[in-house]
Protein backbone atom coordinates (compact mmCIF):
# COMPACT_ATOMS: atom_id res chain seq x y z
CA UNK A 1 -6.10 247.52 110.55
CA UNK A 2 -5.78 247.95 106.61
CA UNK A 3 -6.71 252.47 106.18
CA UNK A 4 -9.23 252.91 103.35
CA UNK A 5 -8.45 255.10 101.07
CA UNK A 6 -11.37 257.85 102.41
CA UNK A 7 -8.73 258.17 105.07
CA UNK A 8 -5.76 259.08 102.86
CA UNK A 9 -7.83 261.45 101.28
CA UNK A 10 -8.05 263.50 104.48
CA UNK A 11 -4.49 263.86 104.84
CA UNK A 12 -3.40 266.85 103.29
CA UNK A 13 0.12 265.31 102.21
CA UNK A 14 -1.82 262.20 100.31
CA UNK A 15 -4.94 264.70 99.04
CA UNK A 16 -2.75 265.00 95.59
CA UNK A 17 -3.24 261.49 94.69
CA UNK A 18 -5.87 259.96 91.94
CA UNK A 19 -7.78 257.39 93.51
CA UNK A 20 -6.16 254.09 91.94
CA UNK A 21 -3.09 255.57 93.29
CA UNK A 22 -4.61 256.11 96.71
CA UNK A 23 -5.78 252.26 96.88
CA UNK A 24 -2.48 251.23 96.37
CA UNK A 25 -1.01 253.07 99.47
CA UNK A 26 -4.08 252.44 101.35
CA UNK A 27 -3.37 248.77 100.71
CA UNK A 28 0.12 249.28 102.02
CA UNK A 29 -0.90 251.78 104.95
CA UNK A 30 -2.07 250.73 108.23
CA UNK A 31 -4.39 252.33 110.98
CA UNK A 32 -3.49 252.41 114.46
CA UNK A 33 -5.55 252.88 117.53
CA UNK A 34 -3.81 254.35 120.98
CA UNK A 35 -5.92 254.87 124.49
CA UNK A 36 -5.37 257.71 126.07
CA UNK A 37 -1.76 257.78 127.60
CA UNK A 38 -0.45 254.69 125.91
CA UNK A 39 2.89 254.87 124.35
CA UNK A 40 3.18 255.07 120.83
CA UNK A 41 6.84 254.44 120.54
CA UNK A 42 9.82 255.26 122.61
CA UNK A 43 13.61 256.29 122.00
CA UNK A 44 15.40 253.37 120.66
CA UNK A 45 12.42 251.60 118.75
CA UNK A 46 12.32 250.85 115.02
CA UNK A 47 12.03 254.50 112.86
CA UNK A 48 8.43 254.43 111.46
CA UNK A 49 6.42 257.59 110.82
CA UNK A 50 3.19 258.33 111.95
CA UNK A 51 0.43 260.97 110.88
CA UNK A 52 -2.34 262.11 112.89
CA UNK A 53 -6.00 261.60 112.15
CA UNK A 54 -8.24 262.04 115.13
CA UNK A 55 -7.42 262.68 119.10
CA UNK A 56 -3.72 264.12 120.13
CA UNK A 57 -0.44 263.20 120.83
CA UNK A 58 2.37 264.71 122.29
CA UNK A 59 6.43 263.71 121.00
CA UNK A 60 9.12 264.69 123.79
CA UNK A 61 12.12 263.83 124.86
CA UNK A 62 14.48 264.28 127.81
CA UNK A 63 17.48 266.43 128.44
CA UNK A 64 21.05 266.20 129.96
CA UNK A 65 19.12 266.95 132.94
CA UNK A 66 16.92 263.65 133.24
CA UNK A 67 13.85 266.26 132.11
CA UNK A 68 10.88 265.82 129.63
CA UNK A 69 10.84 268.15 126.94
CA UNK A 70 7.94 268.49 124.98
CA UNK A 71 9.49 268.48 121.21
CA UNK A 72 5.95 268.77 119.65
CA UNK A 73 2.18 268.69 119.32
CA UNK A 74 1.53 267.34 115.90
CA UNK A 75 -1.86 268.39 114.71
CA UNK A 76 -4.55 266.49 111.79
CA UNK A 77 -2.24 265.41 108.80
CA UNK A 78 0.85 265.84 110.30
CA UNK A 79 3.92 263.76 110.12
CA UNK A 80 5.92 262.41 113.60
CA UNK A 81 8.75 260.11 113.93
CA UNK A 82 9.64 261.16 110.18
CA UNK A 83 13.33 261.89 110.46
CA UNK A 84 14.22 258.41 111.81
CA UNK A 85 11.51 256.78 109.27
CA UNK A 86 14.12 258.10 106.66
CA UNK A 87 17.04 257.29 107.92
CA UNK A 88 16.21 254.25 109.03
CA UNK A 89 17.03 255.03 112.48
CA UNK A 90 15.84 253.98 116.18
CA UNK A 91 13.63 256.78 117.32
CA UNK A 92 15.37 259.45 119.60
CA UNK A 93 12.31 260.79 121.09
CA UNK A 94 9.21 259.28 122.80
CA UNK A 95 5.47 259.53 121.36
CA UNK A 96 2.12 258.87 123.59
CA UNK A 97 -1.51 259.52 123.01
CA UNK A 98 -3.25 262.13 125.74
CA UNK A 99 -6.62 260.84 124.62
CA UNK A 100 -8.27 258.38 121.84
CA UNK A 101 -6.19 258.92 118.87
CA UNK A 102 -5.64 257.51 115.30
CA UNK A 103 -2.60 257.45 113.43
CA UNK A 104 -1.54 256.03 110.29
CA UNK A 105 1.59 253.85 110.24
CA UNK A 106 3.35 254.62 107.18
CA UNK A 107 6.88 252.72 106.39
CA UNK A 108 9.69 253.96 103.90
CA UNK A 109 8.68 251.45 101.33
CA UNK A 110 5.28 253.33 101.26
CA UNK A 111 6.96 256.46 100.64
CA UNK A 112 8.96 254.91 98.17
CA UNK A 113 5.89 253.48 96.49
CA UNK A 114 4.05 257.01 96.66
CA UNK A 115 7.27 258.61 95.16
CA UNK A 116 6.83 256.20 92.33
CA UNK A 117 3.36 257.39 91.60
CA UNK A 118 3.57 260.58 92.13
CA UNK A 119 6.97 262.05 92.51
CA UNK A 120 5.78 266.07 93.10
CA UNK A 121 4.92 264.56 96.22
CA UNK A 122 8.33 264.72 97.15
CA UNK A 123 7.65 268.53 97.84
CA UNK A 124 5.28 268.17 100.31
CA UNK A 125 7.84 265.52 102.31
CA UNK A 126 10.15 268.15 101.93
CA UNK A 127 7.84 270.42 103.89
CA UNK A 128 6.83 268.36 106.47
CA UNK A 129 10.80 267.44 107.27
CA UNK A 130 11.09 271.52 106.91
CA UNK A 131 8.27 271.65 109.86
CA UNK A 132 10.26 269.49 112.09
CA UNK A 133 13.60 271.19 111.43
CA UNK A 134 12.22 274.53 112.65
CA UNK A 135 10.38 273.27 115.77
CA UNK A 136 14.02 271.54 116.88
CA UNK A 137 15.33 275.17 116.33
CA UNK A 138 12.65 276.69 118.34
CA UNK A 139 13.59 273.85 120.68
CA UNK A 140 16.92 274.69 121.16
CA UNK A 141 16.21 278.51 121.08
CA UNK A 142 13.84 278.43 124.17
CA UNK A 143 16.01 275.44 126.25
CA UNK A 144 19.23 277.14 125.31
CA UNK A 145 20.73 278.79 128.84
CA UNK A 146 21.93 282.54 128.26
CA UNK A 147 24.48 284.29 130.08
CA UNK A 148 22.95 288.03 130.76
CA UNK A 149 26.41 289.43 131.04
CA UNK A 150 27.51 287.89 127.75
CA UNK A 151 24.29 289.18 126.14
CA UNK A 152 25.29 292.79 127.30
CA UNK A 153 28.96 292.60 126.51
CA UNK A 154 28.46 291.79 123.29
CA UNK A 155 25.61 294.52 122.76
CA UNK A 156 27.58 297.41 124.54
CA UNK A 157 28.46 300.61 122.48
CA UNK A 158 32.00 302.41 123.07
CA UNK A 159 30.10 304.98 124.88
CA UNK A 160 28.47 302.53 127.58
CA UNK A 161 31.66 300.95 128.00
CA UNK A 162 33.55 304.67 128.68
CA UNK A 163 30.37 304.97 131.22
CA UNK A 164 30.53 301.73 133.07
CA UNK A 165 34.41 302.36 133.38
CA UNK A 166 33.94 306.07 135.01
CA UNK A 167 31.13 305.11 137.07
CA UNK A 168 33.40 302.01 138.20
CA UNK A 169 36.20 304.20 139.04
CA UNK A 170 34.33 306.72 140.50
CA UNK A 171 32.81 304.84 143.35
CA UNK A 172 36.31 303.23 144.19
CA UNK A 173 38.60 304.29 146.96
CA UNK A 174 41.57 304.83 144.13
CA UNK A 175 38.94 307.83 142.99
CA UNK A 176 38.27 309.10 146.75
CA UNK A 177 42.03 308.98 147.72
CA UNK A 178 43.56 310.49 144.88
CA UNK A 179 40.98 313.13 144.30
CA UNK A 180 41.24 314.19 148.36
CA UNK A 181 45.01 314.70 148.18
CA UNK A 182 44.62 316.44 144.58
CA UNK A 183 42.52 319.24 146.79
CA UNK A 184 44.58 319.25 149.85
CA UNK A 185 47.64 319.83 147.42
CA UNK A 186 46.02 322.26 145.73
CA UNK A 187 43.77 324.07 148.53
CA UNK A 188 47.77 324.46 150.52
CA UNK A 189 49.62 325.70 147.67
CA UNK A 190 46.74 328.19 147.09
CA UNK A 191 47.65 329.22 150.56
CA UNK A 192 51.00 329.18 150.47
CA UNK A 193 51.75 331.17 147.84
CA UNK A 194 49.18 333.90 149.28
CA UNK A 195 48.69 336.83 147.25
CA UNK A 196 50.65 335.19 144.36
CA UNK A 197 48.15 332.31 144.36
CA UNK A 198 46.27 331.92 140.90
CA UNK A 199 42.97 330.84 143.04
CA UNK A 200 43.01 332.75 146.11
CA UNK A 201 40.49 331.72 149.32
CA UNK A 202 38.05 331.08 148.45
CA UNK A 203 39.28 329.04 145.47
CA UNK A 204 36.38 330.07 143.31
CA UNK A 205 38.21 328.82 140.27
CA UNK A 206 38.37 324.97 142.31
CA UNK A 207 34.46 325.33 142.75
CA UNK A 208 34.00 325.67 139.17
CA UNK A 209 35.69 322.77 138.35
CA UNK A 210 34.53 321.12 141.11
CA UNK A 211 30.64 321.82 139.79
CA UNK A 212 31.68 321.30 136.43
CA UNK A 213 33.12 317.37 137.43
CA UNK A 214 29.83 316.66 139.24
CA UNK A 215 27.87 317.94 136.24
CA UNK A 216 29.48 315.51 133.70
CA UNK A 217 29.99 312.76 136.34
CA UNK A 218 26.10 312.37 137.46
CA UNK A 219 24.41 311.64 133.84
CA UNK A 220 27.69 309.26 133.08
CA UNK A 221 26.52 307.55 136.04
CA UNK A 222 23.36 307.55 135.14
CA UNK A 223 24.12 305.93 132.10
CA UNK A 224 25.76 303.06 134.13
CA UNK A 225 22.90 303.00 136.11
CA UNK A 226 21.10 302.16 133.35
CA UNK A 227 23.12 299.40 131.83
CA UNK A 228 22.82 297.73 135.11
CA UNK A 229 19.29 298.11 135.55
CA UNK A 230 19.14 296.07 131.92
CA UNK A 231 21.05 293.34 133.16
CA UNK A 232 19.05 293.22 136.36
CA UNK A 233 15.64 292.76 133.34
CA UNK A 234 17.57 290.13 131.40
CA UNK A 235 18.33 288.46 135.03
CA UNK A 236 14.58 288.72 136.20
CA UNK A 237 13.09 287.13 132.87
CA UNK A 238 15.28 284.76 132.58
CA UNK A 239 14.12 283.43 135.94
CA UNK A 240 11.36 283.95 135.45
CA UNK A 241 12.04 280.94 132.23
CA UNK A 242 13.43 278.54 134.75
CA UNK A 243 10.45 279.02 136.89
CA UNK A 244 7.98 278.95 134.54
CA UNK A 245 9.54 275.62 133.13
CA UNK A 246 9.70 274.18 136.81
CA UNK A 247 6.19 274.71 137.63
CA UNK A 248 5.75 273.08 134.53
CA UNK A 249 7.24 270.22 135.23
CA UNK A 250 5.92 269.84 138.72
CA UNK A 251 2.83 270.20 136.67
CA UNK A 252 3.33 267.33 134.74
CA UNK A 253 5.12 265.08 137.54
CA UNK A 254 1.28 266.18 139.73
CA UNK A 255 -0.59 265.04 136.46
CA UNK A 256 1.41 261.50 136.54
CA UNK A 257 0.71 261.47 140.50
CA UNK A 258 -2.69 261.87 140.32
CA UNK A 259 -3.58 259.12 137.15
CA UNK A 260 -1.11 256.85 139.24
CA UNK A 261 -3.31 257.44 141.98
CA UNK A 262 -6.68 256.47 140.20
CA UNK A 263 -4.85 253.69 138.70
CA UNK A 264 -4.02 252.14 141.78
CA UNK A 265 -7.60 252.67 143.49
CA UNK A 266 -9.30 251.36 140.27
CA UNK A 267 -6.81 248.09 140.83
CA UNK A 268 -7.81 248.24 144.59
CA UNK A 269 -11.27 248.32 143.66
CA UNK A 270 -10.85 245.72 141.01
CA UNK A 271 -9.00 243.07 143.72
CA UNK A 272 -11.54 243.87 146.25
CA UNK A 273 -14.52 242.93 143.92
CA UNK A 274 -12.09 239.67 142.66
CA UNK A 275 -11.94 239.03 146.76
CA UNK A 276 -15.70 239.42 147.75
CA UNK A 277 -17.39 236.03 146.30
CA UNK A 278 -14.43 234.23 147.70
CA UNK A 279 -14.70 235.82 151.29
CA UNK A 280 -18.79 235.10 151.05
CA UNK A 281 -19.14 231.66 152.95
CA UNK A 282 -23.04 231.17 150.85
CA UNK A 283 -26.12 230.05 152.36
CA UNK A 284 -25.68 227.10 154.57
């Protein structure tokens, strides 16, 4: 269907042009109509670019994993399917409607011919490839898979890693051996040398080290404590990602169920209605 200019007008990337420019790429433009959940395009079809005017549509595409990612949302005016309208490029994502939509249908000779006219306009294509860019990053930011342990060996100080060390080999049997012979050795040679001893029974010199070891050792502990309670947070949200993305899914894959299912009883309806006059001997 040929888009009257009225239409252009409405979409803010076109809005700059005079009106005998905006009849020519009206002339050049076409409308399209999608019902609800019918495919726009899909990965491998012929790059052309489409912008929104009434209803919504949603652009995804699907992972190593075999799963749908939703790679955007375009709202009124905006561009999808641009990238591969440039290039002149099969599409590498798929677009549907999720209601009653309109789009316009734009080619790259209609760019060209709008770059002809009005070349500031340029700017604004600029902006709407610089829209896409950043929702791919965002993309890639929120499916990217994070290693907690990386993420807090990479953000450790000197002074967490001297903590997670002396916590490590404090609760360690090298630490429980070694430091049980260190006070037999020392409690007997105490006692051996008797009255020549330099901490006599009942070692009060050993207790204050003793008190003093436990007083530095408990906070350093702490400390490593800590760093493992952080990696335990990092561990929890980042299920808790995973999750929320697989109840999303199921989500979906119940969504796709369920119009299946009223698709097949409105065909079941639709044969049994077919079936009735056939089945109906008449009047005799």
């Amino acid at each position: 269907m040929t888009c009257k200019p009225e239409l252009l007008k409405s979409v803010p990337l076109f809005s700059l042009l005079d009106d005998e420019e905006t009849a020519v790429l009206a002339s050049q433009v076409d409308v399209k109509s999608f019902a609800a959940r019918e495919r726009i395009y899909k990965a491998g079809d012929p790059g052309m670019a489409y912008v929104m005017v009434s209803g919504r549509v949603r652009v995804t595409t699907v992972d190593e994993d075999a799963q749908e990612v939703v790679v955007d949302e375009p709202g009124h005016g905006e561009f999808f399917g641009f990238a591969s309208m440039l290039e002149q490029s099969p599409h590498q994502t798929n677009a549907s409607a999720l209601e009653d939509s309109t789009c316009l249908e734009i080619s790259r000779d209609d760019i060209s011919t709008l770059l002809e006219q009005k070349p500031l306009a340029g700017m604004d294509l600029l902006t709407t490839l610089g829209h896409q860019y950043h929702a791919a990053h965002q993309l890639v930011r929120l499916r990217v898979t994070r290693n907690p342990n990386e993420i807090i060996e990479r953000e450790m100080t000197t002074g967490e890693r001297i903590a997670d060390a002396v916590a490590s080999f404090g609760g360690s049997w090298t630490f429980i051996i070694t430091f049980a012979v260190v006070l037999i050795v020392y409690t007997m040679v105490n006692v051996i040398l008797d009255r020549k001893a330099w901490d006599p029974y009942p070692f009060i010199l050993l207790n204050l080290f003793l008190s003093m070891l436990a007083a530095i050792q408990a906070p350093v502990i702490m400390m490593s404590q800590n760093r493992q309670d952080t990696k335990d947070r990092l561990r929890g949200e980042l299920d808790f990602d995973v999750n929320r993305r697989a109840e999303s899914e199921i989500q979906g894959l119940s969504r796709k169920l369920n119009a299946l299912d009223e698709h097949l009883d409105d065909l079941t309806n639709l044969l049994r209605a077919k079936a009735a006059p056939a089945l109906d001997p008449g009047p005799r």
